[in-house]
C-alpha atoms as a PDB file:
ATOM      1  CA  UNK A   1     234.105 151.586  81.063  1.00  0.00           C
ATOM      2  CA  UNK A   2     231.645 152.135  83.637  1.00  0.00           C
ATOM      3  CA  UNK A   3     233.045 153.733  87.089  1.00  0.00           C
ATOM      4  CA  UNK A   4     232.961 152.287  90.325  1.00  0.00           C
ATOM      5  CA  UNK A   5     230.535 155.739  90.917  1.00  0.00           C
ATOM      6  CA  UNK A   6     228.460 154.750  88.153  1.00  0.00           C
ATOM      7  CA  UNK A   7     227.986 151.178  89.644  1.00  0.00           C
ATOM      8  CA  UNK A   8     226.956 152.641  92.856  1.00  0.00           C
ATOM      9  CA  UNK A   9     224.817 154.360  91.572  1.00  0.00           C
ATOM     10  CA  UNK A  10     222.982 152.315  89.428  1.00  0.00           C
ATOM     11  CA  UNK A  11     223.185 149.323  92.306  1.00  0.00           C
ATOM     12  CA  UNK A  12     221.321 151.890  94.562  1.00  0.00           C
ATOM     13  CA  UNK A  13     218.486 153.356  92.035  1.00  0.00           C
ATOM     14  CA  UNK A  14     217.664 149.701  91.258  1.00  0.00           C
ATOM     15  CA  UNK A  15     217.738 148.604  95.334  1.00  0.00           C
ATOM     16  CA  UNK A  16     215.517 152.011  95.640  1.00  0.00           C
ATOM     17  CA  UNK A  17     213.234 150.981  92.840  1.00  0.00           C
ATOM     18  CA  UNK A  18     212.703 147.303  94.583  1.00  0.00           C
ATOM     19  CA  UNK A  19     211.875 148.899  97.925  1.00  0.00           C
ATOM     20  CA  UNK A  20     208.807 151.264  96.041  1.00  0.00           C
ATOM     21  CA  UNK A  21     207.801 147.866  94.016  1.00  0.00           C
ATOM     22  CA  UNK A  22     207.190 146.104  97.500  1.00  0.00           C
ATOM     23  CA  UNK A  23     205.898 148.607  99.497  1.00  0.00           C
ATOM     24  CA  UNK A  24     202.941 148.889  96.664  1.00  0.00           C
ATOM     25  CA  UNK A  25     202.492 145.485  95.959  1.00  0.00           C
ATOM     26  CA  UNK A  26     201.948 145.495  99.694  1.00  0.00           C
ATOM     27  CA  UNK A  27     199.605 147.976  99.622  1.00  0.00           C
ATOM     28  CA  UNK A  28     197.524 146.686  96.304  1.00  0.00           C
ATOM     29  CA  UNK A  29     197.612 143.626  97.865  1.00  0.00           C
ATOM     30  CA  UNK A  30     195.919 144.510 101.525  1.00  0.00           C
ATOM     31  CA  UNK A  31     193.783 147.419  99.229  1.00  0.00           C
ATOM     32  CA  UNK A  32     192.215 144.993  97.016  1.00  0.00           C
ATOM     33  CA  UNK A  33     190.967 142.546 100.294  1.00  0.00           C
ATOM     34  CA  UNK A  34     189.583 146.187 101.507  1.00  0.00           C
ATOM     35  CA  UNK A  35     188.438 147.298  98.109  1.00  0.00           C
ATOM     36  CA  UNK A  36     186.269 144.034  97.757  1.00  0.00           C
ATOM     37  CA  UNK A  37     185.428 143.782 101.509  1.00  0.00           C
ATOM     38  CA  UNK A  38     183.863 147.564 100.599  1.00  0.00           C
ATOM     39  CA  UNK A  39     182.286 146.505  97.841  1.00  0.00           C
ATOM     40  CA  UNK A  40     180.022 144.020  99.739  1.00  0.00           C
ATOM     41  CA  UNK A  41     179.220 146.179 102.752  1.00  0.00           C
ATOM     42  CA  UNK A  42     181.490 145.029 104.818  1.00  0.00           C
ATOM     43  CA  UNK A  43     183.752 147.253 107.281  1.00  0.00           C
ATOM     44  CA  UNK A  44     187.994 148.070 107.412  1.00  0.00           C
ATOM     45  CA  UNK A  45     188.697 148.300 110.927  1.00  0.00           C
ATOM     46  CA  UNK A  46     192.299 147.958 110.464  1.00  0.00           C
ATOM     47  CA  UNK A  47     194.621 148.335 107.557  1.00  0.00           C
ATOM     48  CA  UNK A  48     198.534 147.280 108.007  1.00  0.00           C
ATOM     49  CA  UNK A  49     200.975 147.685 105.417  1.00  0.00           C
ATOM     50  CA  UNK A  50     203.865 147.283 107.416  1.00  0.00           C
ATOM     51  CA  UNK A  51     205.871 144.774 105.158  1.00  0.00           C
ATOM     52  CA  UNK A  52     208.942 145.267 106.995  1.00  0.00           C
ATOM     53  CA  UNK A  53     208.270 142.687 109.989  1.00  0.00           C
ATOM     54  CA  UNK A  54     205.496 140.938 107.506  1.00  0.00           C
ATOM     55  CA  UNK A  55     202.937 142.232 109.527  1.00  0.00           C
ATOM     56  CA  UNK A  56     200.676 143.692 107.018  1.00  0.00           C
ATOM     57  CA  UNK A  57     197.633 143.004 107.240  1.00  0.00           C
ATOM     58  CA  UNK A  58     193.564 144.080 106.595  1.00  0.00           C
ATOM     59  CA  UNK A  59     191.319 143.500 109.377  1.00  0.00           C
ATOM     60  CA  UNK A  60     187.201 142.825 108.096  1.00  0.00           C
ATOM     61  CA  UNK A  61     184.528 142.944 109.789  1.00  0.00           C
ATOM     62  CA  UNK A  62     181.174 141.763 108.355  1.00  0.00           C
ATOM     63  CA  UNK A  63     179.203 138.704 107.115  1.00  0.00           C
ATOM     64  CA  UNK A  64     179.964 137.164 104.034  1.00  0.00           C
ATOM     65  CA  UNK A  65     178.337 134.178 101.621  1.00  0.00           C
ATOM     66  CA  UNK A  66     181.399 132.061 100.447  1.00  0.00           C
ATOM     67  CA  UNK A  67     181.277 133.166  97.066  1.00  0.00           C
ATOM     68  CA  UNK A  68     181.944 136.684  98.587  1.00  0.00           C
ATOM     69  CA  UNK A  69     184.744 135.764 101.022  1.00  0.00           C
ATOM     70  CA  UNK A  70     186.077 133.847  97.719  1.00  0.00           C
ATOM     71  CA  UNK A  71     186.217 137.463  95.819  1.00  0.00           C
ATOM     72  CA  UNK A  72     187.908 138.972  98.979  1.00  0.00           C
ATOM     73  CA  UNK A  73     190.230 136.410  98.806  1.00  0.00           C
ATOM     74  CA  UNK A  74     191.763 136.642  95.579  1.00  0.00           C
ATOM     75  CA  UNK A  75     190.934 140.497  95.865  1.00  0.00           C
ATOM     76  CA  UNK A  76     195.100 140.686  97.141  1.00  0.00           C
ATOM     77  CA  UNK A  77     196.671 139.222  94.432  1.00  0.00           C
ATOM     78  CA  UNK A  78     194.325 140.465  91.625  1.00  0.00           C
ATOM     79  CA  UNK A  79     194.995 144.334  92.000  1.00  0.00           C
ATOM     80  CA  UNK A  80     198.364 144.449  92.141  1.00  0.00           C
ATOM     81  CA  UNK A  81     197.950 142.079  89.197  1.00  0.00           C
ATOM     82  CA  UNK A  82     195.526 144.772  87.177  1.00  0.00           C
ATOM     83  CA  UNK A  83     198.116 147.775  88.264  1.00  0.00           C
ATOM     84  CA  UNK A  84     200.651 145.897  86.771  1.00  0.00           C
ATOM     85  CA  UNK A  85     199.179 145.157  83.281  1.00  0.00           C
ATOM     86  CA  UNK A  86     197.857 148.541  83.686  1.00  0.00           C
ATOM     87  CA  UNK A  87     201.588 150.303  84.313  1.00  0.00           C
ATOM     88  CA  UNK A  88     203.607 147.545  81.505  1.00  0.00           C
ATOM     89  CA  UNK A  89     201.157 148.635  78.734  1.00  0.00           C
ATOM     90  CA  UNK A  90     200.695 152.055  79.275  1.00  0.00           C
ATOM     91  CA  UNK A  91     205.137 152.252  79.830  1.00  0.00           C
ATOM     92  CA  UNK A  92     207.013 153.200  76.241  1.00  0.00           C
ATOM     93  CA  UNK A  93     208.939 149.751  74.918  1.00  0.00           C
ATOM     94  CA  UNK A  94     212.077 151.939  75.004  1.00  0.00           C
ATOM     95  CA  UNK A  95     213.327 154.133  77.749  1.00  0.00           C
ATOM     96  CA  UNK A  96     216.315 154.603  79.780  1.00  0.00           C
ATOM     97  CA  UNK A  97     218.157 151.762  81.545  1.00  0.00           C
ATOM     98  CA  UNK A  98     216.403 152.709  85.381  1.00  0.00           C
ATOM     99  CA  UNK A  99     213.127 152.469  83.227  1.00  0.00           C
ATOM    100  CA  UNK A 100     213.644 149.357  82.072  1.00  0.00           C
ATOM    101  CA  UNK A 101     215.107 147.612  85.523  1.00  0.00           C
ATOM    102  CA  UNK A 102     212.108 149.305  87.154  1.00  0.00           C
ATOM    103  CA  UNK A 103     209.661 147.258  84.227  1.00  0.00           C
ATOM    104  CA  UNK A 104     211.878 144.438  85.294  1.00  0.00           C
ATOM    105  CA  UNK A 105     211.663 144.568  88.994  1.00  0.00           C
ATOM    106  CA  UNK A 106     207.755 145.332  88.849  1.00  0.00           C
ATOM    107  CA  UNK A 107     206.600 142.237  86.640  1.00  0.00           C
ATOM    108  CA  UNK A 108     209.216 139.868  88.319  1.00  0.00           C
ATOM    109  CA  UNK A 109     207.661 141.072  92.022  1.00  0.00           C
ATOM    110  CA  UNK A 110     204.112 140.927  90.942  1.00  0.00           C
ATOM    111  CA  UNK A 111     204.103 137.854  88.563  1.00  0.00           C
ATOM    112  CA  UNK A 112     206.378 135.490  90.959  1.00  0.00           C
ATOM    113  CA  UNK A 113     203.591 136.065  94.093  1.00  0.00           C
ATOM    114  CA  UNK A 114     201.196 134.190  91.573  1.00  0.00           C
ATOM    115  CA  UNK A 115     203.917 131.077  92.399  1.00  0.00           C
ATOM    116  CA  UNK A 116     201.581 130.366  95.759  1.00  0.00           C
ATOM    117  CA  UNK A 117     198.920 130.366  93.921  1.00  0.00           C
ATOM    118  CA  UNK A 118     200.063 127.189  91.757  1.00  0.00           C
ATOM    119  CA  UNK A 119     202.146 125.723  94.753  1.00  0.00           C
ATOM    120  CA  UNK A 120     199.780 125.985  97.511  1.00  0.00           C
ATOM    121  CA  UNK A 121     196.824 123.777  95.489  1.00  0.00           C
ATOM    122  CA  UNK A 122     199.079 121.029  95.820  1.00  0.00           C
ATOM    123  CA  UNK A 123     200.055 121.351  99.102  1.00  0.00           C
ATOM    124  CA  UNK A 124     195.872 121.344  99.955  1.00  0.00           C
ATOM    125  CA  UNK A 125     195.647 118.193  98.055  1.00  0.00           C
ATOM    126  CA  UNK A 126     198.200 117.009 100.512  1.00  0.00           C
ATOM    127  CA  UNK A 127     195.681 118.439 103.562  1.00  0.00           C
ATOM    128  CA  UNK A 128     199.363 120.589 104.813  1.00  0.00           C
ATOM    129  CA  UNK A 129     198.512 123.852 102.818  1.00  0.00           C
ATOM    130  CA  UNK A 130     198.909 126.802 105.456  1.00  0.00           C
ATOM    131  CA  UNK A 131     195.184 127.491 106.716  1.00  0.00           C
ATOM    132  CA  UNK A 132     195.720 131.358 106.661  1.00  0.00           C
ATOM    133  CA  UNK A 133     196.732 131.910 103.818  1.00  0.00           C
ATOM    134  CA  UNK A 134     194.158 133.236 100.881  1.00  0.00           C
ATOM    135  CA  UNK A 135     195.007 130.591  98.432  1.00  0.00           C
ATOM    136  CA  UNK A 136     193.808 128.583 100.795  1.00  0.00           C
ATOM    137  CA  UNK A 137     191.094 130.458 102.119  1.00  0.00           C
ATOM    138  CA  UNK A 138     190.364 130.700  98.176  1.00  0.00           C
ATOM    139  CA  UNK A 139     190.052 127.397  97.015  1.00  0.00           C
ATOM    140  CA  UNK A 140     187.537 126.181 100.458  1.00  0.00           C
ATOM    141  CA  UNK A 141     185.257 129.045  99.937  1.00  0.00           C
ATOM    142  CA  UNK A 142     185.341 128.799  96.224  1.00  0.00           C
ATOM    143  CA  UNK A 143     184.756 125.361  95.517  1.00  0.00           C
ATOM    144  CA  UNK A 144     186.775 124.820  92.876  1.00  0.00           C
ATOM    145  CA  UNK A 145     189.536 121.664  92.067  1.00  0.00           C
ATOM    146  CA  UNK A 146     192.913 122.585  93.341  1.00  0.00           C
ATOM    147  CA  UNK A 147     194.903 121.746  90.220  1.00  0.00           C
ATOM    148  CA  UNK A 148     191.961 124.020  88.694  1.00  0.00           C
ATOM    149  CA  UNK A 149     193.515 127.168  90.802  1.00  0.00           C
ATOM    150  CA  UNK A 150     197.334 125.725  90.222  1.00  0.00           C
ATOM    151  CA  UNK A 151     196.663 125.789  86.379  1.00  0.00           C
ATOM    152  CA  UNK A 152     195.100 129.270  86.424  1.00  0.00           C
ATOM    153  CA  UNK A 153     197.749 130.823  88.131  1.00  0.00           C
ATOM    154  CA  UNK A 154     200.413 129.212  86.351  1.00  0.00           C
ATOM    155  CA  UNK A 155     198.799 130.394  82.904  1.00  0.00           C
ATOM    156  CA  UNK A 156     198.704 133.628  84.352  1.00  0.00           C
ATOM    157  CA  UNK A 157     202.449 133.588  85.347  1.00  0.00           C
ATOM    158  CA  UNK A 158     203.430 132.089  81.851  1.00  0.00           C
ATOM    159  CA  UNK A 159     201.241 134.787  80.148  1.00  0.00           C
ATOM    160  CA  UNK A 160     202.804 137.724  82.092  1.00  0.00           C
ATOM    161  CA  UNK A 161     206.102 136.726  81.264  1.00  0.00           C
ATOM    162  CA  UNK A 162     204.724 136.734  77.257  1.00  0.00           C
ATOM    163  CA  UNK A 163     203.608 139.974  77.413  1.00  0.00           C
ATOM    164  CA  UNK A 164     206.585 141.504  79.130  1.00  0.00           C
ATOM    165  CA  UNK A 165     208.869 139.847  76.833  1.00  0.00           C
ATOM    166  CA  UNK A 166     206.111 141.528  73.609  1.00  0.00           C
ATOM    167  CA  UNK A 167     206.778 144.865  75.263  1.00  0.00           C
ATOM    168  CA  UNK A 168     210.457 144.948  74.957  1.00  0.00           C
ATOM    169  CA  UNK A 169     210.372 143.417  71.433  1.00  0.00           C
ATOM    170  CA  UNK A 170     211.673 139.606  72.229  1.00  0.00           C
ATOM    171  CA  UNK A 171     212.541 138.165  75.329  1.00  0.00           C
ATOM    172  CA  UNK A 172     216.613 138.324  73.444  1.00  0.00           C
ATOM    173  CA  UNK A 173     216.162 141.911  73.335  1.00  0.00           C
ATOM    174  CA  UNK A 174     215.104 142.307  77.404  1.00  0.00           C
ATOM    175  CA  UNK A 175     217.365 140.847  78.293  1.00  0.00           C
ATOM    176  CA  UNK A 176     220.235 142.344  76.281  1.00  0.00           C
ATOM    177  CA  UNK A 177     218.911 145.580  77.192  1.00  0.00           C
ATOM    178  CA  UNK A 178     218.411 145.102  80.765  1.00  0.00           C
ATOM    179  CA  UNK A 179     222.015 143.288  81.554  1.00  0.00           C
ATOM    180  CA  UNK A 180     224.315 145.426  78.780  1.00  0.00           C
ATOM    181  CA  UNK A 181     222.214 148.187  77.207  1.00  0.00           C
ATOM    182  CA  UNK A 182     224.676 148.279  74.355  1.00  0.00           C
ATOM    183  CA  UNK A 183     224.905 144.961  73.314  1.00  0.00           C
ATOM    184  CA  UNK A 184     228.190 144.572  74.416  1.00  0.00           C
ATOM    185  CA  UNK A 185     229.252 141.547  76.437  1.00  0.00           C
ATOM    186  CA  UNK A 186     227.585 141.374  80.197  1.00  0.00           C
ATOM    187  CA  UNK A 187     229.415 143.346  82.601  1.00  0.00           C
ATOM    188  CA  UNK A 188     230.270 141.115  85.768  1.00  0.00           C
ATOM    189  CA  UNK A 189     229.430 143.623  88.236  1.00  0.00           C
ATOM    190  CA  UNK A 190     225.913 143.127  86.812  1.00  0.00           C
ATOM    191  CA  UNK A 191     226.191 139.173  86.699  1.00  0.00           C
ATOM    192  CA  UNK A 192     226.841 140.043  90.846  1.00  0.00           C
ATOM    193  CA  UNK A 193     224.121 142.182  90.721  1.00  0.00           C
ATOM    194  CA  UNK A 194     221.631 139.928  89.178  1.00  0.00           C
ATOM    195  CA  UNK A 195     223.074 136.885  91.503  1.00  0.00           C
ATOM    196  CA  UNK A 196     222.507 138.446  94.522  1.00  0.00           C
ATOM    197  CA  UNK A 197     219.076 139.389  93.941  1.00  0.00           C
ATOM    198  CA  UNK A 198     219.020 134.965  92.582  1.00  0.00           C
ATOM    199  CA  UNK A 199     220.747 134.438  95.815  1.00  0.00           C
ATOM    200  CA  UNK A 200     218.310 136.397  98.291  1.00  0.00           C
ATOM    201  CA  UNK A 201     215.388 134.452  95.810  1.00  0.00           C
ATOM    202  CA  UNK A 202     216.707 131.360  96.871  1.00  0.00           C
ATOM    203  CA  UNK A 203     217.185 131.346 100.330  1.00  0.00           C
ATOM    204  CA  UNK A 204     213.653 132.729 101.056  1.00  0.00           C
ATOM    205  CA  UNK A 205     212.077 129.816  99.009  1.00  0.00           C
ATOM    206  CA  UNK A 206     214.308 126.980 101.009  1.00  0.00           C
ATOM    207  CA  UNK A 207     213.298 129.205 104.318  1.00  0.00           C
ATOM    208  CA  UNK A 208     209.795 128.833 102.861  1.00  0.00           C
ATOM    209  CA  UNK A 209     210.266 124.655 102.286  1.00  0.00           C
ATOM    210  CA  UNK A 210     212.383 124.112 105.292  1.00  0.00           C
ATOM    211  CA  UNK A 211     209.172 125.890 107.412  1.00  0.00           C
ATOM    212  CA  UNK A 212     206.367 124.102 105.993  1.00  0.00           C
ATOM    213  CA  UNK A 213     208.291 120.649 105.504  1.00  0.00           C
ATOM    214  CA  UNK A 214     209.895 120.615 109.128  1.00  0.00           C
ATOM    215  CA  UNK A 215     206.457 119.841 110.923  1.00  0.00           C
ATOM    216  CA  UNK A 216     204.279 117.203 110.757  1.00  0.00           C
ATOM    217  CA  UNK A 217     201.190 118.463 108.606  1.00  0.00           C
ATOM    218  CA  UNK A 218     198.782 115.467 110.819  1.00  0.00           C
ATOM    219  CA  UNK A 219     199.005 117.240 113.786  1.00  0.00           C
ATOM    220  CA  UNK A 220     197.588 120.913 114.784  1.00  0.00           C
ATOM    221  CA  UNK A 221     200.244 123.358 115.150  1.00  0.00           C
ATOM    222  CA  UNK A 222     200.835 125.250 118.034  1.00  0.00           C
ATOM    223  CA  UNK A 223     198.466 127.630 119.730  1.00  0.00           C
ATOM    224  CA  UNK A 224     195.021 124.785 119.402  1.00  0.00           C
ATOM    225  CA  UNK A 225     192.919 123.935 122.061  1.00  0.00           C
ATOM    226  CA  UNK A 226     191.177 120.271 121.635  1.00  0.00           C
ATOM    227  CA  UNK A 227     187.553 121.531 121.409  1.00  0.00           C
ATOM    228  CA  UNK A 228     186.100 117.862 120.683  1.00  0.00           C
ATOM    229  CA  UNK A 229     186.528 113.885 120.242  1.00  0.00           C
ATOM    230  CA  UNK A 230     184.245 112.296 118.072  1.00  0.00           C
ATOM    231  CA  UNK A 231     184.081 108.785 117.332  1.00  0.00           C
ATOM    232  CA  UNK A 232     182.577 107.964 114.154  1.00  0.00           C
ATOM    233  CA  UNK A 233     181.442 104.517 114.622  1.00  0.00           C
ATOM    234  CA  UNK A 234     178.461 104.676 117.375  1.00  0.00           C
ATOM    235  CA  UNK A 235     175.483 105.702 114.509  1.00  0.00           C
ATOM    236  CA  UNK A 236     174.458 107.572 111.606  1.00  0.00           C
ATOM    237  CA  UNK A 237     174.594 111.863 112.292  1.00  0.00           C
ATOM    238  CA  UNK A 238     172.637 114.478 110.785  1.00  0.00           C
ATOM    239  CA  UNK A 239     173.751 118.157 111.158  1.00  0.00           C
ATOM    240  CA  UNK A 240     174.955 117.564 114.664  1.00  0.00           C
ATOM    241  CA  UNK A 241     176.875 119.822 117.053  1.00  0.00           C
ATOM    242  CA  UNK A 242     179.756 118.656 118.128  1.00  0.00           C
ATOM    243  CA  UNK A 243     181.628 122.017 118.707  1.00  0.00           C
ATOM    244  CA  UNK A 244     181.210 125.219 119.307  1.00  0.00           C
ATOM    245  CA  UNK A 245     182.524 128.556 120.155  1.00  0.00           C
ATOM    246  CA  UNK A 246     181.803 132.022 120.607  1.00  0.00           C
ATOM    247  CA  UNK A 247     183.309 135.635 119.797  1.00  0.00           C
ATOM    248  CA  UNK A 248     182.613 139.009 121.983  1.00  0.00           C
ATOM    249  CA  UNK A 249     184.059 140.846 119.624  1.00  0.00           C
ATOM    250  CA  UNK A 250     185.660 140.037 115.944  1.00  0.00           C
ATOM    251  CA  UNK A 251     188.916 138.814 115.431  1.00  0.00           C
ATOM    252  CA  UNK A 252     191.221 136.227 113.521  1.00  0.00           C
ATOM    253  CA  UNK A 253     189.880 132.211 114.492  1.00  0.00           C
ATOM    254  CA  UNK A 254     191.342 129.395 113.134  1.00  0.00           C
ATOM    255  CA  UNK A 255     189.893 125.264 112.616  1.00  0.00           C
ATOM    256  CA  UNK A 256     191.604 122.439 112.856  1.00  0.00           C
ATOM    257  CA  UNK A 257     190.000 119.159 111.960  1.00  0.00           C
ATOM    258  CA  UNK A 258     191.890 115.746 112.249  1.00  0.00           C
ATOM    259  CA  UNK A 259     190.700 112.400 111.368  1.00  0.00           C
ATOM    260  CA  UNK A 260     192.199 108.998 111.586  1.00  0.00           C
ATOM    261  CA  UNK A 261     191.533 105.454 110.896  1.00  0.00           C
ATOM    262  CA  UNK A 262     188.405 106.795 108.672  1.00  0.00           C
ATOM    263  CA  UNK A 263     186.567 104.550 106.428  1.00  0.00           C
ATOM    264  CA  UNK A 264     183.157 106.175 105.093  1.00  0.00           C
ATOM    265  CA  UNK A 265     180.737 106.520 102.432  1.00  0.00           C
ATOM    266  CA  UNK A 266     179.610 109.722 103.183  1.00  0.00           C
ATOM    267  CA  UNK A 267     181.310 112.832 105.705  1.00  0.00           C
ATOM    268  CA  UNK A 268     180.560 116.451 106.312  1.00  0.00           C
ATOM    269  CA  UNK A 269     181.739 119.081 108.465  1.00  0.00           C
ATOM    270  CA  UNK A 270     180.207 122.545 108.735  1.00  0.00           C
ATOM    271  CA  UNK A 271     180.856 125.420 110.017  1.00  0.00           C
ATOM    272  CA  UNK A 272     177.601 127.565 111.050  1.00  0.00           C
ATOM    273  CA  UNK A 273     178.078 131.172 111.565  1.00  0.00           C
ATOM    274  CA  UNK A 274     175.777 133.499 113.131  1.00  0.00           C
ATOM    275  CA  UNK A 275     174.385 134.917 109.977  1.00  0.00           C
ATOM    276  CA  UNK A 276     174.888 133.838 106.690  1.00  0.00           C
ATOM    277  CA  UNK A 277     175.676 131.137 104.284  1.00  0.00           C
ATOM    278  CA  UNK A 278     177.262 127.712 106.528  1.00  0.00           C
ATOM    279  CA  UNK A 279     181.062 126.971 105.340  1.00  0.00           C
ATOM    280  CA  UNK A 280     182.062 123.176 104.552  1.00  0.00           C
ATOM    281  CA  UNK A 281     185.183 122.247 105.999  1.00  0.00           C
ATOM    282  CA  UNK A 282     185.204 118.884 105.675  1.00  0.00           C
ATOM    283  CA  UNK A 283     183.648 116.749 102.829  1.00  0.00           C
ATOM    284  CA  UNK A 284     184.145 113.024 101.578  1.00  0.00           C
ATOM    285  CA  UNK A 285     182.622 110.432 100.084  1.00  0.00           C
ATOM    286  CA  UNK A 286     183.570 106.898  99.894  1.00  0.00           C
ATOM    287  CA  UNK A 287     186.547 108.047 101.881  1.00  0.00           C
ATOM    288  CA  UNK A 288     189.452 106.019 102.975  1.00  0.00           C
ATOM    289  CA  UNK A 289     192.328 107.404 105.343  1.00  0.00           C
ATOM    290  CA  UNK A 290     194.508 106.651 108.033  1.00  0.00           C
ATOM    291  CA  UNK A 291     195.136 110.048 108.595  1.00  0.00           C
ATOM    292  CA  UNK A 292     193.890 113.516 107.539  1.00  0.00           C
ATOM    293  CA  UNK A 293     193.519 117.190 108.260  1.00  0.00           C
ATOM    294  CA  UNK A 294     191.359 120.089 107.372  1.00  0.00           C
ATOM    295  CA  UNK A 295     192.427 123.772 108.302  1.00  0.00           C
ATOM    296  CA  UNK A 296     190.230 127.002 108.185  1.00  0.00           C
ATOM    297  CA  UNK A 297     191.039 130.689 109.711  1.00  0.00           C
ATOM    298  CA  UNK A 298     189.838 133.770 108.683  1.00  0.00           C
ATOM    299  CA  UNK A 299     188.682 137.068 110.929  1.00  0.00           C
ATOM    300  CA  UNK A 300     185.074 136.397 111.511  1.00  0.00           C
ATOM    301  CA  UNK A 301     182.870 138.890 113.184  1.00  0.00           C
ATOM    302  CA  UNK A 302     181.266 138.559 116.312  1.00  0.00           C
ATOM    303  CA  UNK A 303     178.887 136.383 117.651  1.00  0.00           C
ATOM    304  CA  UNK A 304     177.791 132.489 118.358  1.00  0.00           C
ATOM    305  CA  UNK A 305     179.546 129.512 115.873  1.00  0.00           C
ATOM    306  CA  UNK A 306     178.845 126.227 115.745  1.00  0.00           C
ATOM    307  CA  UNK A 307     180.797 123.225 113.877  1.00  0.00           C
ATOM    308  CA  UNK A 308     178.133 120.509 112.510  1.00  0.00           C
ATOM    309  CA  UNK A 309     178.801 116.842 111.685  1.00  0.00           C
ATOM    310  CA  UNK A 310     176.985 114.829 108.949  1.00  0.00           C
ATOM    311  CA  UNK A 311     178.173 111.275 109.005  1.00  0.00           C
ATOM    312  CA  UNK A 312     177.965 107.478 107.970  1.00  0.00           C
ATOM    313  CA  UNK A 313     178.701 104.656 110.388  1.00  0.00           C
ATOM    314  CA  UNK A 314     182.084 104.225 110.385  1.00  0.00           C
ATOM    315  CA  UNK A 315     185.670 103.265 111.830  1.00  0.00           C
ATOM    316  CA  UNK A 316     187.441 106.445 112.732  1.00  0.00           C
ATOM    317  CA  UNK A 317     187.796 109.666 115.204  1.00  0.00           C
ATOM    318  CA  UNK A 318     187.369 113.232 114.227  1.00  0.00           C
ATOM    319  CA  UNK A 319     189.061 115.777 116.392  1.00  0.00           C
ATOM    320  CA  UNK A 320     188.020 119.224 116.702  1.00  0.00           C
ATOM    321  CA  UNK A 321     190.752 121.856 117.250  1.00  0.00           C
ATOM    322  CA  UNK A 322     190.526 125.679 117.864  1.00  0.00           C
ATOM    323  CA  UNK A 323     192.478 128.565 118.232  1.00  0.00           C
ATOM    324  CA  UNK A 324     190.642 131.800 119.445  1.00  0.00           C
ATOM    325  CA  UNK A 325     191.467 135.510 119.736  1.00  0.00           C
END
């Protein structure tokens, strides 16, 4: 019978182990935006890891196309993802219990982060995903389908799982070995063990809901400035300012484009940087709405930017919304 010591113990290592997982997914995650930002000459002037007050962070400077500030963005979540295939194939199938929790605790923490990744596509199909976030960031600089990124990530997730279960011999075997280690029955200070971690699971997904459901995903949240008013229906517009704004020195901006009452064949909004490739925000064609959003933020460098509006005759008004550093 295992002693109260023993449970301790064991409650501790694995509490131990989840702190190290965190504090290197953290650091993967902000290392592989840096690695990438490296890789295409661009400059680290700040590098947070702080995951304590979710602070951390990786402040870039430099100019990007949008294929390369697509890389940068997936950068986070693909290296912890390569250390982790990396660490579960080159770990032994069997080893002690601490050995296999720590398996355990490393491919839950790194394979359950790829959950944004399929949630978040559907939330930008809804025009409410959060605009600072790199799945976001992602899938407007990358160009590709939503559900395309959704479906990815959740063949990743399912595929991780697989493997982990092929590396203990059978998902019936992890499990038997992670909760008893004898195959005798479960003990229940390990059911309160393993609830408690379900528990803490739990309430930071319905935190997670309750935040992004509570406000109304039409409306800019706080912190924007109303940069313009545009209505739609005076005459045809080809690459026209309509906004613009100006940075002394880099730093984190954010876009916020509303439109109501819209009813167009053909709508785009751009967002012209100083130097290098122009960024769509907006784009539609034979498009219908009463009411919908666009968000964008990233840390851009310095300099002069400009939002552009193409645009068809139509009913509706286009708002232009900023938040500067």
């Amino acid at each position: 019978m295992t002693s109260t010591a023993d449970r301790l113990k064991f409650a501790g290592f694995t509490l131990l182990i989840a702190l190290a997982v965190a504090l290197a997914y953290t650091t993967l995650h902000e290392g592989g935006h840096a690695l990438a930002d490296l890789a295409f000459g661009g400059r680290i002037s700040e590098f947070n890891v702080n995951f304590f007050n979710l602070g951390a962070h990786v402040n870039i400077d430099g100019g990007f196309s949008r294929s390369q500030n697509a890389v940068i963005n997936v950068s986070g979540a693909g290296l912890p993802l390569l250390a982790w295939l990396v660490l579960i194939l080159a770990l032994p199938k069997k080893g002690s219990p601490l050995v296999q929790w720590m398996k355990f605790i490393t491919t839950a923490g790194t394979l359950c982060s790829l959950l944004a990744w399929v949630i978040i596509p559907f939330l930008y199909l809804k025009n409410s995903a959060p605009a600072g976030d790199d799945v976001t960031k992602f899938i407007a600089n990358s160009g590709l389908p939503p559900l395309v990124v959704a479906f990815g990530a959740l063949a990743l997730f399912a595929g991780g799982w697989l493997l982990f279960a092929l590396r203990f011999g059978g998902m019936r075997t992890a499990l038997r070995v992670l909760f008893t280690g004898d195959g005798k029955p479960v003990p229940a200070w390990r059911w309160a063990l393993a609830g408690v971690v379900v528990v803490a699971a739990l309430a930071g997904a319905g935190m997670l809901v309750t935040s992004t459901l509570g406000s109304d995903p039409t409306q800019p949240p706080k912190g924007y400035d109303l940069a313009a008013t545009v209505d739609l229906s005076g005459r045809d517009v080809q690459a026209e300012t309509i906004a613009w704004f100006n940075l002394a020195e880099a730093g984190d901006a954010a876009i916020f484009l509303r439109v109501t009452g819209i009813d167009t064949r053909y709508i785009d909004v751009t967002l012209v940087p100083p130097q290098g490739d122009p960024l769509l925000l907006l784009h539609g064609e034979d498009f219908s709405s009463e009411a919908s959003v666009c968000q964008y933020q990233d840390r851009l460098p310095a300099g002069e930017y400009i939002i552009a509006l193409t645009s068809q005759k139509s009913p509706g008004i286009l708002k232009v919304y900023f938040r500067l550093p």
